[in-house]
N, C-alpha and C. Protein backbone atom coordinates (compact mmCIF):
# COMPACT_ATOMS: atom_id res chain seq x y z
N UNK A 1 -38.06 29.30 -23.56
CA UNK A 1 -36.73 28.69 -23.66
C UNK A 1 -36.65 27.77 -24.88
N UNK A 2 -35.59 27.60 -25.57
CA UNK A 2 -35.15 26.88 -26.72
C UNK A 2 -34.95 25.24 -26.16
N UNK A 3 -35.25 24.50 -26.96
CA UNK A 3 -35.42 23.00 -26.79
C UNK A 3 -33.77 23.29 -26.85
N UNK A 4 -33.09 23.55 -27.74
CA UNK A 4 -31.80 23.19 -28.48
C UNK A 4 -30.99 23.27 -26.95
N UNK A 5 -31.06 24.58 -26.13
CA UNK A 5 -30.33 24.91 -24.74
C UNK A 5 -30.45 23.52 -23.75
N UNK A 6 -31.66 23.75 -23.88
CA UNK A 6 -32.14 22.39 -22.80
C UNK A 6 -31.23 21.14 -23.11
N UNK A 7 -31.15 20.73 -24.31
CA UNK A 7 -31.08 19.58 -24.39
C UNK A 7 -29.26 19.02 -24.07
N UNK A 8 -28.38 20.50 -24.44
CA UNK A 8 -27.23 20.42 -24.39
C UNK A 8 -26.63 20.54 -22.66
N UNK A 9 -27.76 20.87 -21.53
CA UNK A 9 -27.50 20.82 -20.47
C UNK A 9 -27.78 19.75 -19.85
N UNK A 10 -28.91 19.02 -20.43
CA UNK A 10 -29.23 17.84 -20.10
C UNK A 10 -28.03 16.83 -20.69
N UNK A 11 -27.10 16.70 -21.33
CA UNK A 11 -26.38 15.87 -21.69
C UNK A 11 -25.60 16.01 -20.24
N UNK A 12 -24.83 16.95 -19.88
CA UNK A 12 -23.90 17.42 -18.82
C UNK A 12 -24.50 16.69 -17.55
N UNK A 13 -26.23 16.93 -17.27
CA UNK A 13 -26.59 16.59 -16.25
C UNK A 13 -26.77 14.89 -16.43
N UNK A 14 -26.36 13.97 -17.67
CA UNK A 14 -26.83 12.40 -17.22
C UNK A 14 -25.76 11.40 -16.68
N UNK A 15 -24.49 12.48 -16.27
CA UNK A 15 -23.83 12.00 -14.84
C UNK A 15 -23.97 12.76 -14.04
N UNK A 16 -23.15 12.46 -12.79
CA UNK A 16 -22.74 13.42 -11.24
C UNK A 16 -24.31 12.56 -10.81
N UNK A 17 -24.00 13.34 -9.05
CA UNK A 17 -25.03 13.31 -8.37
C UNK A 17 -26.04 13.00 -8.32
N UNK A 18 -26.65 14.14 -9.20
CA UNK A 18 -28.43 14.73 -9.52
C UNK A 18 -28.57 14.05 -10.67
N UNK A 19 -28.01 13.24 -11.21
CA UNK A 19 -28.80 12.97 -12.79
C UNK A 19 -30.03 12.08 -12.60
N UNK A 20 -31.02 12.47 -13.48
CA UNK A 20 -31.88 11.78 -14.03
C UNK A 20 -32.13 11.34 -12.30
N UNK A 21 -32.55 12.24 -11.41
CA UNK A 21 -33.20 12.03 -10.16
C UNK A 21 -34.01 12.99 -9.89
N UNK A 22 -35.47 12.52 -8.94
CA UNK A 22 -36.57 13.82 -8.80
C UNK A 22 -35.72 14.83 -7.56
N UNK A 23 -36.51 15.94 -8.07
CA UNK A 23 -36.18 16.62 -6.75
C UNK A 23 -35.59 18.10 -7.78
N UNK A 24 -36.15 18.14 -8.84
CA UNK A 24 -36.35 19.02 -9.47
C UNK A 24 -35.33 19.95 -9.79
N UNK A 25 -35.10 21.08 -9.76
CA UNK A 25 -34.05 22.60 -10.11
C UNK A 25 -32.85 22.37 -9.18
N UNK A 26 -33.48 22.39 -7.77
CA UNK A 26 -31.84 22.25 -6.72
C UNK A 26 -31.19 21.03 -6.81
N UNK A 27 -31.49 19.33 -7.38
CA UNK A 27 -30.77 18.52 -7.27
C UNK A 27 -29.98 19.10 -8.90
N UNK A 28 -30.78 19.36 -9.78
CA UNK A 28 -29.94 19.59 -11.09
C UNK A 28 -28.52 20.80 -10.70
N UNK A 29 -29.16 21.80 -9.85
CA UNK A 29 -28.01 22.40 -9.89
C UNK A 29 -26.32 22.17 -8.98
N UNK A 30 -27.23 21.09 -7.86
CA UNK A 30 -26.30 20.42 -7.34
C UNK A 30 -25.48 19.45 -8.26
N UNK A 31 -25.83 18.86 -9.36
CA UNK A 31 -25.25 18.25 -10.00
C UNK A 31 -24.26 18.70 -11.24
N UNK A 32 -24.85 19.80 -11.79
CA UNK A 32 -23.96 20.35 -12.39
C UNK A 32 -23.00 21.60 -12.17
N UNK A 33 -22.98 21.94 -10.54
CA UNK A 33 -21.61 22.54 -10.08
C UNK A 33 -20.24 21.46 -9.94
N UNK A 34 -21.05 20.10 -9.68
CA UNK A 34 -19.97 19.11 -9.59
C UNK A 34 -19.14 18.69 -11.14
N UNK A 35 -20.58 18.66 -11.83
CA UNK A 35 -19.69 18.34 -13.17
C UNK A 35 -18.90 19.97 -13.78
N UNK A 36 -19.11 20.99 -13.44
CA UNK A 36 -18.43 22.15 -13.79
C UNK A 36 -17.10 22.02 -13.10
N UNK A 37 -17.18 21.55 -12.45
CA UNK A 37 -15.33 21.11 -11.02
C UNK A 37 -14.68 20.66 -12.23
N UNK A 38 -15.34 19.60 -12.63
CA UNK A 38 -14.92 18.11 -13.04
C UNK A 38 -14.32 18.59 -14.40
N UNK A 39 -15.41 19.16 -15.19
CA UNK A 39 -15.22 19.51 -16.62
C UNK A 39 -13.89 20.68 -16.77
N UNK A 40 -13.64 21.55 -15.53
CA UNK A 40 -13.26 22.71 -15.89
C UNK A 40 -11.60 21.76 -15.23
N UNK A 41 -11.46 20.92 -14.89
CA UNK A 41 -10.36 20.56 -14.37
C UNK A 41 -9.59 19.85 -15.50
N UNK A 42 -10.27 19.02 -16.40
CA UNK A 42 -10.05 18.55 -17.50
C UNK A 42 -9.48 19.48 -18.66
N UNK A 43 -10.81 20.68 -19.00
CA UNK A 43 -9.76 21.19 -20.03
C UNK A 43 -8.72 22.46 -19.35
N UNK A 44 -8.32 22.46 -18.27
CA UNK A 44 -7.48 22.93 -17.33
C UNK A 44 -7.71 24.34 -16.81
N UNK A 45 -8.75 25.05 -17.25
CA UNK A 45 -9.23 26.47 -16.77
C UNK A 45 -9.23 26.34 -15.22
N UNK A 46 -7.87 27.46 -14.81
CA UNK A 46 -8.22 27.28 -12.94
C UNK A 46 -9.25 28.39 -12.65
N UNK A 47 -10.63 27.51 -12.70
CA UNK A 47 -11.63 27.92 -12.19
C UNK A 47 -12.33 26.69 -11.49
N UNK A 48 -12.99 27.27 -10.37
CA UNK A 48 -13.71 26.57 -9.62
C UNK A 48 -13.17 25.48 -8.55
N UNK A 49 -13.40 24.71 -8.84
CA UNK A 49 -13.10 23.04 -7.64
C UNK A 49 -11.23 23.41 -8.02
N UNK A 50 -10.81 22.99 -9.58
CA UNK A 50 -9.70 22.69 -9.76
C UNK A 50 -8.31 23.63 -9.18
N UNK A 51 -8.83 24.63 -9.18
CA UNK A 51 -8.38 26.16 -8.41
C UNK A 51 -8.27 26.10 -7.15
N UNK A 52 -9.46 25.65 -6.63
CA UNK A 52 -9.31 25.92 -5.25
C UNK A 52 -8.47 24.68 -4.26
N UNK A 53 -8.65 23.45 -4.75
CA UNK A 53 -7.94 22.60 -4.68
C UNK A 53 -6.19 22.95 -5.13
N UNK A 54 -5.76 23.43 -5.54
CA UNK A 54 -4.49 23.94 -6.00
C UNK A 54 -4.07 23.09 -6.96
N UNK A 55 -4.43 22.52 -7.43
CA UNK A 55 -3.87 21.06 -8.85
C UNK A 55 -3.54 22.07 -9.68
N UNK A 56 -3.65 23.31 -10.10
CA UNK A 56 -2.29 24.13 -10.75
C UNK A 56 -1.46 24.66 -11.01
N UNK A 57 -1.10 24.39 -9.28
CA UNK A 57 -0.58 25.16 -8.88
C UNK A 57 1.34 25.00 -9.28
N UNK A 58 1.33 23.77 -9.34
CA UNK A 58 2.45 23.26 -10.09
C UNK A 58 2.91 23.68 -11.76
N UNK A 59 2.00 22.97 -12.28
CA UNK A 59 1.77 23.54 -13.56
C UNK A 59 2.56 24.82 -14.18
């Protein structure tokens, strides 16, 4: 694996949940489905959390 990948997922993961906490692969991925909600609600793609929640539905 490329340092360069790593490092740009690790930015994503040093909020939510799981950041910068042990407990290895499943807390990281718990943490970055939350920030994928979060992120994808922002630049408005109805995918995921923001979708299912209906917040575009107006829109």
């Amino acid at each position: 694996m490329a340092t360069e990948s790593t490092e740009s997922t690790e930015k994503h993961l040093n909020f939510g949940p799981g950041a910068k906490r042990p407990g290895g692969k499943r807390e990281q991925v718990r943490a970055f489905r939350v920030v994928r909600g979060y992120l994808t609600e922002i630049s408005g793609k109805k995918k995921g959390v923001a979708k299912r929640e209906g917040r575009h539905a107006e829109v």
